[in-house]
N, C-alpha and C. Protein backbone atom coordinates (compact mmCIF):
# COMPACT_ATOMS: atom_id res chain seq x y z
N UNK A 1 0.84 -1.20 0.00
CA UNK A 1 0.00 0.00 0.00
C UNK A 1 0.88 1.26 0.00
N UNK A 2 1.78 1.20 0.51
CA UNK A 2 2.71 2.59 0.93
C UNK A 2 3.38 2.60 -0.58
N UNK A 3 4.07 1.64 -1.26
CA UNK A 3 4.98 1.50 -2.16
C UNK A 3 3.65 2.12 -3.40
N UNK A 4 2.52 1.87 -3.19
CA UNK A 4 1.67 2.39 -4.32
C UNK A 4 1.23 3.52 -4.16
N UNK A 5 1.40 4.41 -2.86
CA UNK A 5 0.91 5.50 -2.41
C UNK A 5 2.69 6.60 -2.94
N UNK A 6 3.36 5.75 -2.46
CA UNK A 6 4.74 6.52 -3.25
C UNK A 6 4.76 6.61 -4.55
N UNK A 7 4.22 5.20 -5.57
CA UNK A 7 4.39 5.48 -6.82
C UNK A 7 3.22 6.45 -7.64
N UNK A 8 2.27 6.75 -6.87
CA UNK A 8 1.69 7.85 -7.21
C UNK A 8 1.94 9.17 -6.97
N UNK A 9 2.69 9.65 -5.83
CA UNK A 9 3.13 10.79 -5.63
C UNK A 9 4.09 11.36 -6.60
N UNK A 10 5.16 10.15 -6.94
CA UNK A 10 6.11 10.29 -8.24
C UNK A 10 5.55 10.48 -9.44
N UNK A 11 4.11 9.93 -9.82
CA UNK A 11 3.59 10.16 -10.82
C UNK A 11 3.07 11.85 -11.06
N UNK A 12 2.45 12.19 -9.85
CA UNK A 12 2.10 13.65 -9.77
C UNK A 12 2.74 14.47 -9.69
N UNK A 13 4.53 14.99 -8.94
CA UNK A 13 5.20 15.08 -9.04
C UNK A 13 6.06 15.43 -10.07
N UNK A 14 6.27 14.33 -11.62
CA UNK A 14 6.59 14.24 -12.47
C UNK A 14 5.88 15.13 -12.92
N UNK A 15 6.50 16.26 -14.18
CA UNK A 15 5.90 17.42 -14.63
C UNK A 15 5.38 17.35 -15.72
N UNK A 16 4.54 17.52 -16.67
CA UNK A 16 3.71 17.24 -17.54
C UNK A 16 4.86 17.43 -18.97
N UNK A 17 4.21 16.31 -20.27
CA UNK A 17 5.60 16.84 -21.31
C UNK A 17 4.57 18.59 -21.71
N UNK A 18 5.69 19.44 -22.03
CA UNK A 18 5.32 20.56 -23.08
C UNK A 18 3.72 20.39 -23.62
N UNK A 19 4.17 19.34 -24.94
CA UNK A 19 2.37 18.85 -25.35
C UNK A 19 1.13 19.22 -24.63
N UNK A 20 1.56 18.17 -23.49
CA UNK A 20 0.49 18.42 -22.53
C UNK A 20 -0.06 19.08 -21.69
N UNK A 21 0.68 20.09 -21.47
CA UNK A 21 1.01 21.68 -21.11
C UNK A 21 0.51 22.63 -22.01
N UNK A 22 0.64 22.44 -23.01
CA UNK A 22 0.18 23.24 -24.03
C UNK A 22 -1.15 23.05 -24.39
N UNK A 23 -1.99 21.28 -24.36
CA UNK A 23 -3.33 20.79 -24.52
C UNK A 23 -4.17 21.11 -23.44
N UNK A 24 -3.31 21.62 -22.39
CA UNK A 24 -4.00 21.97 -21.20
C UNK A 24 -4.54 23.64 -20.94
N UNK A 25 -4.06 24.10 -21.62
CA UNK A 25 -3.78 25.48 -21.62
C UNK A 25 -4.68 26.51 -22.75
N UNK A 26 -5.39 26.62 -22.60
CA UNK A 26 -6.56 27.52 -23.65
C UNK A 26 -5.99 28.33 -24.50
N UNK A 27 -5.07 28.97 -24.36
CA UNK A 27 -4.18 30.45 -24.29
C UNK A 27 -3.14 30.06 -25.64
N UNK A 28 -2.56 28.77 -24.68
CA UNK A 28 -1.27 28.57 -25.62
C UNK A 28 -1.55 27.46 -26.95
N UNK A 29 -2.73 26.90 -26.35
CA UNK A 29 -3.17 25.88 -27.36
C UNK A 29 -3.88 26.55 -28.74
N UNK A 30 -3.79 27.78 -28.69
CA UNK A 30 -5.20 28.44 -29.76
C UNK A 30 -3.79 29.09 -30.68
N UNK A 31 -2.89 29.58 -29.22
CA UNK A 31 -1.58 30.14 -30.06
C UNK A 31 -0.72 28.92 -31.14
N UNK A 32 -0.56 27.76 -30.76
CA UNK A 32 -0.13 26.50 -31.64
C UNK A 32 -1.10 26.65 -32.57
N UNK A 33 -2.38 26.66 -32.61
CA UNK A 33 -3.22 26.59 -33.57
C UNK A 33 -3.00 27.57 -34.36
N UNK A 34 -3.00 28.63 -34.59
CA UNK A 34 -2.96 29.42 -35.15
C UNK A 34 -1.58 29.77 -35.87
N UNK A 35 -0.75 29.79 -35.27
CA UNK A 35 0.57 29.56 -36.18
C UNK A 35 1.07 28.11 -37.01
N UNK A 36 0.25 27.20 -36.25
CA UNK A 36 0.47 25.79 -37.43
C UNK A 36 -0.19 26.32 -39.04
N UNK A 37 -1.60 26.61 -38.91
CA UNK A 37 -2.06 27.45 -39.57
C UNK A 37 -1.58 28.19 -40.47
N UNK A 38 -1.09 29.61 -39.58
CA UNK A 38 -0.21 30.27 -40.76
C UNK A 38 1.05 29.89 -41.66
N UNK A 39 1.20 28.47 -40.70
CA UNK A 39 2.86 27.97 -41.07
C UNK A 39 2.18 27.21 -42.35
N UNK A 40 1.10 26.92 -42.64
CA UNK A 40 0.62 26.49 -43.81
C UNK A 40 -0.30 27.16 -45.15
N UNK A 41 -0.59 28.38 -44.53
CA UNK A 41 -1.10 29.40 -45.39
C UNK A 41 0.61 29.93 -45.92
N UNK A 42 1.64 29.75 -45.54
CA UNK A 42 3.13 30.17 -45.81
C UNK A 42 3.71 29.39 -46.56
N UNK A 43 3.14 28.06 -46.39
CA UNK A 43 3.76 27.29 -47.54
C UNK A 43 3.04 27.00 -48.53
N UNK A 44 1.81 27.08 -48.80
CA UNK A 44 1.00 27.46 -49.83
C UNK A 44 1.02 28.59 -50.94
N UNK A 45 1.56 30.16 -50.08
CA UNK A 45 1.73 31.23 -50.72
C UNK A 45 3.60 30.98 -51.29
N UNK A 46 4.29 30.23 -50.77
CA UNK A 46 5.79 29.81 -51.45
C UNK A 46 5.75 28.96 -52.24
N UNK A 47 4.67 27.76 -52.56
CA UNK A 47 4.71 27.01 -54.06
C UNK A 47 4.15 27.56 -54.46
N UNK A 48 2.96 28.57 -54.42
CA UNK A 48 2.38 29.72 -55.49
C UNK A 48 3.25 30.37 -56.25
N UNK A 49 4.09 31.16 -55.09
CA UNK A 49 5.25 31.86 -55.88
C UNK A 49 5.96 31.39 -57.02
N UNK A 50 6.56 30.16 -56.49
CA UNK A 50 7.32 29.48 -57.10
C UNK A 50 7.06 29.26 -58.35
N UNK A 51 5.69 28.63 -58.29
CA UNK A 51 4.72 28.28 -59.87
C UNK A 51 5.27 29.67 -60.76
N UNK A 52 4.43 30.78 -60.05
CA UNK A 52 4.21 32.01 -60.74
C UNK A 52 5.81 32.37 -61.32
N UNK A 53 6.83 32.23 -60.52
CA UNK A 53 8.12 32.53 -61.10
C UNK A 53 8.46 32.12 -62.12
N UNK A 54 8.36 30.14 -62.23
CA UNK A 54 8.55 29.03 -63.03
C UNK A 54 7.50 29.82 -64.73
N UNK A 55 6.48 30.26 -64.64
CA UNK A 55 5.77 30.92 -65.67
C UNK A 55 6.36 31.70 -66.46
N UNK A 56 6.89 33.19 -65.02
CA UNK A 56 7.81 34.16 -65.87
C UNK A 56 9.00 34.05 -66.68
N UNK A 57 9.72 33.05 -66.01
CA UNK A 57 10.52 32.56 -66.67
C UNK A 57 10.75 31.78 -68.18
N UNK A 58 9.56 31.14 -68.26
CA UNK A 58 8.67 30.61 -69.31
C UNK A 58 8.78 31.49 -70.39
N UNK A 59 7.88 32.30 -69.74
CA UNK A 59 7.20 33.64 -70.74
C UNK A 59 8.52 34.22 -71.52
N UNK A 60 9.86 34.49 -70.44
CA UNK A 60 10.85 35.16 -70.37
C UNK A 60 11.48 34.63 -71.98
N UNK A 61 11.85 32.71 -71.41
CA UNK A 61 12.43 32.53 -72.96
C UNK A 61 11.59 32.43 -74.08
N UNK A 62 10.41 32.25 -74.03
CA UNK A 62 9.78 32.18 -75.41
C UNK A 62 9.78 33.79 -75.81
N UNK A 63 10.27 35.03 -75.76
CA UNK A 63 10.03 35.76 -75.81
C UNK A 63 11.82 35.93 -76.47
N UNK A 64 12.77 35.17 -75.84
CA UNK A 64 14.16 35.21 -76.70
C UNK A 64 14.53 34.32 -77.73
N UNK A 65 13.38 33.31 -77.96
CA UNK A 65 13.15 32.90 -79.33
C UNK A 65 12.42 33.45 -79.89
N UNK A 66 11.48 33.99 -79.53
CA UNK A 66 10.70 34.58 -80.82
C UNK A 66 11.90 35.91 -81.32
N UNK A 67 12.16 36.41 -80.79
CA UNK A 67 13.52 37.65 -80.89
C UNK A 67 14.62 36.99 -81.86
N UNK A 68 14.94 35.68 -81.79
CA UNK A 68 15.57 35.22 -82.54
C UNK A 68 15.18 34.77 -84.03
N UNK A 69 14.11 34.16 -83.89
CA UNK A 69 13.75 33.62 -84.70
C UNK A 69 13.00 34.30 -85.79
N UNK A 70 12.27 35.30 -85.13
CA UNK A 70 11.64 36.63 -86.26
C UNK A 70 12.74 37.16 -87.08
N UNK A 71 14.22 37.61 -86.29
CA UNK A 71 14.99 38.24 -87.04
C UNK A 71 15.77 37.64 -88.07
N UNK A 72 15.88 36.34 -87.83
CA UNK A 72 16.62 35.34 -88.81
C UNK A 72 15.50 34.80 -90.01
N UNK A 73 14.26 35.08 -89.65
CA UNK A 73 13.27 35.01 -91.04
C UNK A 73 12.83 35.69 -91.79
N UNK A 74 13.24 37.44 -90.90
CA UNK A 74 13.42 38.98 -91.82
C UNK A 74 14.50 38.67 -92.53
N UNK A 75 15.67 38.49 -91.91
CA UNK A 75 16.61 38.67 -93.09
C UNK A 75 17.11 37.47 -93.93
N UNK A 76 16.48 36.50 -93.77
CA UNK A 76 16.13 35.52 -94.77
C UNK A 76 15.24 35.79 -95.67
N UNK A 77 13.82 36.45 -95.70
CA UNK A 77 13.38 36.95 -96.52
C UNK A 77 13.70 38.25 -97.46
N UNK A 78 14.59 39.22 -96.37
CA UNK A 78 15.07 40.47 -97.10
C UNK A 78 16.10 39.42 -98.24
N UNK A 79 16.89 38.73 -97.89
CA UNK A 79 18.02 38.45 -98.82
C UNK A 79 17.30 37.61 -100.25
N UNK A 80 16.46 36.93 -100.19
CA UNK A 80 15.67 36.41 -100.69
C UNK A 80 15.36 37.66 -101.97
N UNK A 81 14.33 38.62 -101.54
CA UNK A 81 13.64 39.94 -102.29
C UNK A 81 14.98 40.63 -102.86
N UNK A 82 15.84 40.95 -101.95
CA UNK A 82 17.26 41.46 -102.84
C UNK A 82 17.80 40.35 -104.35
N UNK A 83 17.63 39.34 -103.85
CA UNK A 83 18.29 38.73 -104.83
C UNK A 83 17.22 38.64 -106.73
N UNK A 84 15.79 39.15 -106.01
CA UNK A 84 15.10 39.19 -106.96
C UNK A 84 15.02 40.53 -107.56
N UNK A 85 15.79 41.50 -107.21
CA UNK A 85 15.52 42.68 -107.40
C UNK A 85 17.23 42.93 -107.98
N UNK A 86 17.04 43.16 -109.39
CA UNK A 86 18.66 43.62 -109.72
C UNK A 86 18.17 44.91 -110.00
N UNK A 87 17.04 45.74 -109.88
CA UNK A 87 17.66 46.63 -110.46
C UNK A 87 17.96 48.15 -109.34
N UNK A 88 17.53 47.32 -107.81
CA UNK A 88 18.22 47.84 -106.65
C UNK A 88 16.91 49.00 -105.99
N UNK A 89 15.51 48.57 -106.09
CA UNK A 89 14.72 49.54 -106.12
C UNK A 89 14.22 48.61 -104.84
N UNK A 90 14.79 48.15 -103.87
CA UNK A 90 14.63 47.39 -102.78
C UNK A 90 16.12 48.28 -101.19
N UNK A 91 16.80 48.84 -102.07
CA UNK A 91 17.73 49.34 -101.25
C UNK A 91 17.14 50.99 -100.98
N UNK A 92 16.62 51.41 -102.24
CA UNK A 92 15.61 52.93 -102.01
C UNK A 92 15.01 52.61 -100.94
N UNK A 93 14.13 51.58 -100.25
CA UNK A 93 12.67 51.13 -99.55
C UNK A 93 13.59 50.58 -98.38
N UNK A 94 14.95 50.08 -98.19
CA UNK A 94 15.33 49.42 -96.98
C UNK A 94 14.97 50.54 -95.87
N UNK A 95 14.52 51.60 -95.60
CA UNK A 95 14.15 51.83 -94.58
C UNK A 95 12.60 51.50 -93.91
N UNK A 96 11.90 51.30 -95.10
CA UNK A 96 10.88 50.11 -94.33
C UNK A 96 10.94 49.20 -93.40
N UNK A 97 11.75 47.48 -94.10
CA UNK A 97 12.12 46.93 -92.73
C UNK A 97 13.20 47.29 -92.09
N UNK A 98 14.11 48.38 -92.03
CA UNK A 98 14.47 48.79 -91.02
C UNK A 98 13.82 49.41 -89.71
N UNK A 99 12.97 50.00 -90.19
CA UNK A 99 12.17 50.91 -88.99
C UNK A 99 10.95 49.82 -88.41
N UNK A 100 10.86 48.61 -89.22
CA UNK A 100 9.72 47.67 -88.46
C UNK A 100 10.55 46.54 -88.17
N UNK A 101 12.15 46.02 -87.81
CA UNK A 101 12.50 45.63 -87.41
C UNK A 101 13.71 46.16 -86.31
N UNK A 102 13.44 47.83 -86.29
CA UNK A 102 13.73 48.32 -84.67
C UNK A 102 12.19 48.17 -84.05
N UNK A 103 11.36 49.03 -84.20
CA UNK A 103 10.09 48.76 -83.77
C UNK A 103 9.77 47.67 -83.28
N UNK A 104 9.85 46.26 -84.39
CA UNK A 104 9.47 45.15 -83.33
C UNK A 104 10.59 44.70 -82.12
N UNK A 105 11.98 45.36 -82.11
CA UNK A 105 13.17 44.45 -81.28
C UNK A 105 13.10 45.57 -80.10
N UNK A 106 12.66 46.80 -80.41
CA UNK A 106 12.04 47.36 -78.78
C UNK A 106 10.96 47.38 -78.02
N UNK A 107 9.80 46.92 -78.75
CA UNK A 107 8.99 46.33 -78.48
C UNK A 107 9.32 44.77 -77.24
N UNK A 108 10.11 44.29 -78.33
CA UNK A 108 10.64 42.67 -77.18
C UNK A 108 11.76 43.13 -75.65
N UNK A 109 12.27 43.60 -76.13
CA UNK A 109 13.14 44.65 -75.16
C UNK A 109 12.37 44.83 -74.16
N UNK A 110 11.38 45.54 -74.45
CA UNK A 110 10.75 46.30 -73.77
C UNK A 110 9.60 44.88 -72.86
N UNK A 111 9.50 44.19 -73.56
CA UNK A 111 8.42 43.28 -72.78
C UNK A 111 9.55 42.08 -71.49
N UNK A 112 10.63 41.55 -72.01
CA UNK A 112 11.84 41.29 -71.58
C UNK A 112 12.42 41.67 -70.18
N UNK A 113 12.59 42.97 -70.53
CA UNK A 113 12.47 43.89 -69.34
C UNK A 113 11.84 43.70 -68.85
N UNK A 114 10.02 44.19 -68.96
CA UNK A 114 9.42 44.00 -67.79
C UNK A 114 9.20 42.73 -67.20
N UNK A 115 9.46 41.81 -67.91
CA UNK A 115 9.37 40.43 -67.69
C UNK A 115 10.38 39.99 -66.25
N UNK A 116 11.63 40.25 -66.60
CA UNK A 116 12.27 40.68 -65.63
C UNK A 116 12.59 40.92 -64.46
N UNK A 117 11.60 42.10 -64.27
CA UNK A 117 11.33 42.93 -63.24
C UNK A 117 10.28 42.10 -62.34
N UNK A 118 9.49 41.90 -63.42
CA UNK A 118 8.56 40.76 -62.88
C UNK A 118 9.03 39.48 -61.86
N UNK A 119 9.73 38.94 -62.27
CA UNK A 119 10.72 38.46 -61.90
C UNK A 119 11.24 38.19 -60.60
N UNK A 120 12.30 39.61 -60.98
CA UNK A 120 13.01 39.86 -59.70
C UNK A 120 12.13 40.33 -58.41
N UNK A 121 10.97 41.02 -58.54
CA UNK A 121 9.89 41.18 -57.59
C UNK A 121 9.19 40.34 -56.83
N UNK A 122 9.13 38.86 -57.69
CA UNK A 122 8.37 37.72 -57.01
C UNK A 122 9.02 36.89 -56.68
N UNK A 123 10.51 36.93 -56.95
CA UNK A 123 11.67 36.25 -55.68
C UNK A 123 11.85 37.26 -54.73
N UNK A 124 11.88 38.36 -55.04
CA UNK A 124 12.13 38.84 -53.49
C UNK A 124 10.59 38.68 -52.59
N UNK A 125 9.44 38.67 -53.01
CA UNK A 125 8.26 38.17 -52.09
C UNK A 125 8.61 36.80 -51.22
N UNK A 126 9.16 35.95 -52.42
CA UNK A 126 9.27 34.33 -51.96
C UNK A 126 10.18 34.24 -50.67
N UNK A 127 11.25 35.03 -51.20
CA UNK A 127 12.28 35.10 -49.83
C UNK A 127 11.89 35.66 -48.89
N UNK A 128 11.13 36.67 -49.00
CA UNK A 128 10.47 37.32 -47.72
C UNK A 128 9.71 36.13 -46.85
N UNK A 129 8.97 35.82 -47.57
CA UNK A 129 7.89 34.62 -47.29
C UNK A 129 8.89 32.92 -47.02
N UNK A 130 9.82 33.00 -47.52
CA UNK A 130 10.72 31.55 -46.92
C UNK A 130 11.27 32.32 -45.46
N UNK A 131 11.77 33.57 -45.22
CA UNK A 131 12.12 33.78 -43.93
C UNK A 131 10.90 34.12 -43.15
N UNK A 132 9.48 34.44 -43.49
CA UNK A 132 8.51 34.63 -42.44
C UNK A 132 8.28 33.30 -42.14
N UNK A 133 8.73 32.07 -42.60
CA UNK A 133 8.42 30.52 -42.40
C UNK A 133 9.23 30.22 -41.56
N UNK A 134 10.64 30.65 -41.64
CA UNK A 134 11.65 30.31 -40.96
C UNK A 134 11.61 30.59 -39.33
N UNK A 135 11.00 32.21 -39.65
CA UNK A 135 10.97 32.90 -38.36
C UNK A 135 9.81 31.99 -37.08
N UNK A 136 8.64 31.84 -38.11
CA UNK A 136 7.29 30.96 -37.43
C UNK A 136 7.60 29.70 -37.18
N UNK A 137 8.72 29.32 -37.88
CA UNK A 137 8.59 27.90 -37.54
C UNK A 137 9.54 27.53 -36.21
N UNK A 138 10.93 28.77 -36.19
CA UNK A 138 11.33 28.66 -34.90
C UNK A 138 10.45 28.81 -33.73
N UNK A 139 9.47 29.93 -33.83
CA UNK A 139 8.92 30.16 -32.60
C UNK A 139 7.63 29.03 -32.35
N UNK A 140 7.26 28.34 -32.97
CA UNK A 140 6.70 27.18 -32.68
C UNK A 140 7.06 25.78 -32.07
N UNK A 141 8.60 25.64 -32.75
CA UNK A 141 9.71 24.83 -31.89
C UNK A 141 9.90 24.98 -30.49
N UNK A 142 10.05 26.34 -30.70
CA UNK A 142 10.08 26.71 -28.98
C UNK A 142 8.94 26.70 -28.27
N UNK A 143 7.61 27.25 -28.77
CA UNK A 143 6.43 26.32 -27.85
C UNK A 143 6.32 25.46 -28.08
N UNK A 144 6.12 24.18 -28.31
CA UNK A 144 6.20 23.10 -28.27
C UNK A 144 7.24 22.48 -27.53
N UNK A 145 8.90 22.99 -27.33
CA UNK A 145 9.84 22.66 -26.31
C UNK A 145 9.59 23.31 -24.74
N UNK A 146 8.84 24.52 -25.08
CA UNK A 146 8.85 25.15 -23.59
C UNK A 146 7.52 24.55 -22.75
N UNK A 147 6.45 24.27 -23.48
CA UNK A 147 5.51 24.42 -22.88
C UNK A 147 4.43 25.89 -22.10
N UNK A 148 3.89 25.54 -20.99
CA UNK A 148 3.44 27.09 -20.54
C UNK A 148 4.58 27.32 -19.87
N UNK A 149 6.01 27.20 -20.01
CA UNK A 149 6.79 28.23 -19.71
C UNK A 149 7.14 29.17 -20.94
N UNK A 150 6.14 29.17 -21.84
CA UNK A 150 6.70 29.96 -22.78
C UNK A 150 6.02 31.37 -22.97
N UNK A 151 7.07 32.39 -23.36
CA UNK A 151 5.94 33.56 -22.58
C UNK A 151 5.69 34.14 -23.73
N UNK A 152 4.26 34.34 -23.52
CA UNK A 152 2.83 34.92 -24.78
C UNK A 152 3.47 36.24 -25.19
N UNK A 153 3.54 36.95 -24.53
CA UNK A 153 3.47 38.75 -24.91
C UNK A 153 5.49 38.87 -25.13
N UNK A 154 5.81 38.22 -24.55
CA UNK A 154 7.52 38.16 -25.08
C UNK A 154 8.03 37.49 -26.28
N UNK A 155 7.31 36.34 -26.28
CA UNK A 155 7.99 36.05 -27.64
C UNK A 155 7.30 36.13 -28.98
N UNK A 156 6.14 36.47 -28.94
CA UNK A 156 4.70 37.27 -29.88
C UNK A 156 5.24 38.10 -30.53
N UNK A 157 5.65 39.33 -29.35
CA UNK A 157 6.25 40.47 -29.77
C UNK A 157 8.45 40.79 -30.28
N UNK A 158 8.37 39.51 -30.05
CA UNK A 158 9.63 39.08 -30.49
C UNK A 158 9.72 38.62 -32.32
N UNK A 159 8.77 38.45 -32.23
CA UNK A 159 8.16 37.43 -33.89
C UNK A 159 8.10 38.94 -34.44
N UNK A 160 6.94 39.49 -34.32
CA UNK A 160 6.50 40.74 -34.83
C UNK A 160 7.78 41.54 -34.97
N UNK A 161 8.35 42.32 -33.95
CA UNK A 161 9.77 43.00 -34.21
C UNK A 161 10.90 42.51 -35.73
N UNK A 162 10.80 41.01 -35.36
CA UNK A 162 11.58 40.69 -36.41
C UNK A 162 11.25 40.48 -37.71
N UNK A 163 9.98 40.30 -37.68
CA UNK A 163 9.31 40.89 -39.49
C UNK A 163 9.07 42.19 -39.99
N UNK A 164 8.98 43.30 -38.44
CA UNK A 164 8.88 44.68 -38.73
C UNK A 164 10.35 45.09 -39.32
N UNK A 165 11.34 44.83 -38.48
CA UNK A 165 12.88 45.04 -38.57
C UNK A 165 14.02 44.84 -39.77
N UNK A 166 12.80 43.29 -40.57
CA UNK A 166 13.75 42.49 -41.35
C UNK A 166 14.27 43.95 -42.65
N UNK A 167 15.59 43.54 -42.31
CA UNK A 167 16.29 44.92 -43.84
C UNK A 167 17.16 43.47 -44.78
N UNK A 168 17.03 44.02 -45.65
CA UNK A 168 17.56 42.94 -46.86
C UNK A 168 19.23 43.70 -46.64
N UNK A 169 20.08 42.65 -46.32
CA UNK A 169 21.60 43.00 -46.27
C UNK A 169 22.02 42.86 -47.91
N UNK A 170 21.97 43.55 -48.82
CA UNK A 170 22.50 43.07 -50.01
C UNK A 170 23.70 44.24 -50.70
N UNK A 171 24.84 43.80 -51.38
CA UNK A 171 25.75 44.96 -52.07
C UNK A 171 24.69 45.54 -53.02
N UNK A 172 24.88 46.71 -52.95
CA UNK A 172 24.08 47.73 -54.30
C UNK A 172 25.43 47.58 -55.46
N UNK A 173 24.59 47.13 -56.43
CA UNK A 173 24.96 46.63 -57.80
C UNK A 173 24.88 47.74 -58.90
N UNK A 174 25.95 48.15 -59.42
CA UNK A 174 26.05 48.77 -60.50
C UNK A 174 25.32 48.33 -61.84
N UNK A 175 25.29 46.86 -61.71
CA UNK A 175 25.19 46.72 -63.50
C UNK A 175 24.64 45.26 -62.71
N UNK A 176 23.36 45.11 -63.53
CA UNK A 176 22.38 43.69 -63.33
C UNK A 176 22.40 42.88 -64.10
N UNK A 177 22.51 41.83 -63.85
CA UNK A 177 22.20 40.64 -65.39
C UNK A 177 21.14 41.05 -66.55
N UNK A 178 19.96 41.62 -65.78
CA UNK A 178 18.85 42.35 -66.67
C UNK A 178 19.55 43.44 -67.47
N UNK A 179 20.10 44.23 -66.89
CA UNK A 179 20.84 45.52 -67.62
C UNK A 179 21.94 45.03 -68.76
N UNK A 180 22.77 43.61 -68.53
CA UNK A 180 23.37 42.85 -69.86
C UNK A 180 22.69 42.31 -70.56
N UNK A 181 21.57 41.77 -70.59
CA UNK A 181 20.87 41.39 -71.31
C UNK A 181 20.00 42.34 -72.45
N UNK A 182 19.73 43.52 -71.47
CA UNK A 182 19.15 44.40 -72.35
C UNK A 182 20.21 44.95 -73.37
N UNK A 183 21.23 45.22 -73.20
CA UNK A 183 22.50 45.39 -74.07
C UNK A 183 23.08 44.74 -74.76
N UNK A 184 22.63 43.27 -74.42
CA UNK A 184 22.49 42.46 -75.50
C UNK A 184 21.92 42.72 -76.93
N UNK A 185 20.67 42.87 -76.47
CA UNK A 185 19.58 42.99 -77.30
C UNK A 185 19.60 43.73 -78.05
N UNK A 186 19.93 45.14 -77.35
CA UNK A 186 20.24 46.21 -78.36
C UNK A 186 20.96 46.15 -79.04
N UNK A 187 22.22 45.19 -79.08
CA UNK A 187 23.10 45.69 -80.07
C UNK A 187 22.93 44.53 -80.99
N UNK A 188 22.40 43.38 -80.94
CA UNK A 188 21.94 42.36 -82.09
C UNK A 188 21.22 43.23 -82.52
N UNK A 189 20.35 44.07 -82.05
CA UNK A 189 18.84 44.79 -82.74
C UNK A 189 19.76 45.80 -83.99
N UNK A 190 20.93 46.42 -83.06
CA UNK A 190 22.03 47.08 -84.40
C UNK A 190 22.60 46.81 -85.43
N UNK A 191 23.04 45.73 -85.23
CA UNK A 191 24.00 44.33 -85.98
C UNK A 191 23.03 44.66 -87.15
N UNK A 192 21.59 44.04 -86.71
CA UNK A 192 20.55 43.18 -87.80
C UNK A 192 20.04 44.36 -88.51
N UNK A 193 20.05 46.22 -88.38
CA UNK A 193 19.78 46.59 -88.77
C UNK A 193 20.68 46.77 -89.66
N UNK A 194 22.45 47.12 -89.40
CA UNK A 194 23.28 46.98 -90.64
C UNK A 194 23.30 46.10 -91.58
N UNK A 195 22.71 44.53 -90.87
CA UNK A 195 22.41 43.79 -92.51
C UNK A 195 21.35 44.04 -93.19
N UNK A 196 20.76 44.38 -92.61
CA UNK A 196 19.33 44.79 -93.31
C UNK A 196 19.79 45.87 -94.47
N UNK A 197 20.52 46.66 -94.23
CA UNK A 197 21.28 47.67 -95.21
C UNK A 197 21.52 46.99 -96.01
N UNK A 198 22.90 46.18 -95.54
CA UNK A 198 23.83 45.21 -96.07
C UNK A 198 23.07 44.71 -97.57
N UNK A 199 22.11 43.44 -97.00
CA UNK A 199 21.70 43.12 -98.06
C UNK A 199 20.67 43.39 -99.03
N UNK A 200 20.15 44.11 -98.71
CA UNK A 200 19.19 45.44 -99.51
C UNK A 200 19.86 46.43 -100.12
N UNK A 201 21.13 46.65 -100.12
CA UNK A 201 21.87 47.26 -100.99
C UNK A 201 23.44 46.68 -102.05
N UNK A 202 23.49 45.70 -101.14
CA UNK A 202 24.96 45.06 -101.86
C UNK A 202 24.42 44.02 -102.71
């Protein structure tokens, strides 16, 4: 009787795990709820992203083949019309497709770019959104390790501070991959207008 009256005192004694501390607890249990929650409205809005990036990117190269491929079937056709034309009344008119093959290559430029931008805007959301996961998912670790020793209005406002606070540490960049690319472009767009001369007159 005594030896069972001891092994119950040890049982009561013994302090509850975290879990059960937390299932016990109105306060802290609604707080687990609610950030499991957001920890999944967070990873929902990061394969969204992701998709949406995987698109732009999409969009991005079919947009540097068509750039390619339009210009190599202009001046396949210009060389074509030159060669039917001896008596050179195709080199008078080369400023036709000249001016509709700048027109269409700033046009692409121009969509490229914003494409881009597009881009670079919805990785920096994603990263925002992989560190608001990071941040939630620590402080859930820790309720779940602390139990009700874990304190509501301290580490709440610990979460909050550090999404108010977050500053992007990055070097400021002179010259962007976007900004070579666009200089790319432009100067094939130059190139293709001197053949366009080229073979509309030679």
């Amino acid at each position: 009787m005594a030896d069972q009256n001891t092994n119950t005192s040890i049982m009561e004694s013994k302090p509850l795990h975290p879990l059960h501390q937390i299932a016990e607890t109105p306060t802290h249990k609604l707080l687990l709820k609610q950030w499991l929650k957001e920890e999944e409205l967070i990873l929902r809005r990061i394969a969204q992203k992701e998709t949406q990036i995987d698109a732009v990117r999409k969009e991005i190269t079919q947009l540097y083949c068509f750039f390619f491929i339009f210009h190599s079937t202009a001046l396949i056709l210009l060389f074509n019309a030159s060669s039917r034309d001896p008596r050179g009344v195709a080199c008078h008119r080369s400023w036709i497709p000249s001016i509709c093959s700048l027109l269409c290559s700033l046009g692409i430029i121009w969509a490229v770019r914003y494409k881009t931008d597009v881009e670079c805007h919805m990785e920096k959301l994603l990263e925002r959104e992989k560190e608001d996961g990071k941040l939630l998912g620590k402080c859930v670790e820790e309720l779940k390790k602390k139990g009700v020793e874990f304190d509501l209005l301290k580490e709440v406002d610990a979460l909050r501070r550090a999404k108010s606070l977050r500053v992007e540490a990055k070097a400021v960049r002179k010259w962007s991959a976007r900004d070579f690319v666009t200089l790319f472009f432009f100067t094939v767009s130059c190139l293709v207008l001197g053949l366009t001369r080229v073979i509309l007159c030679n």
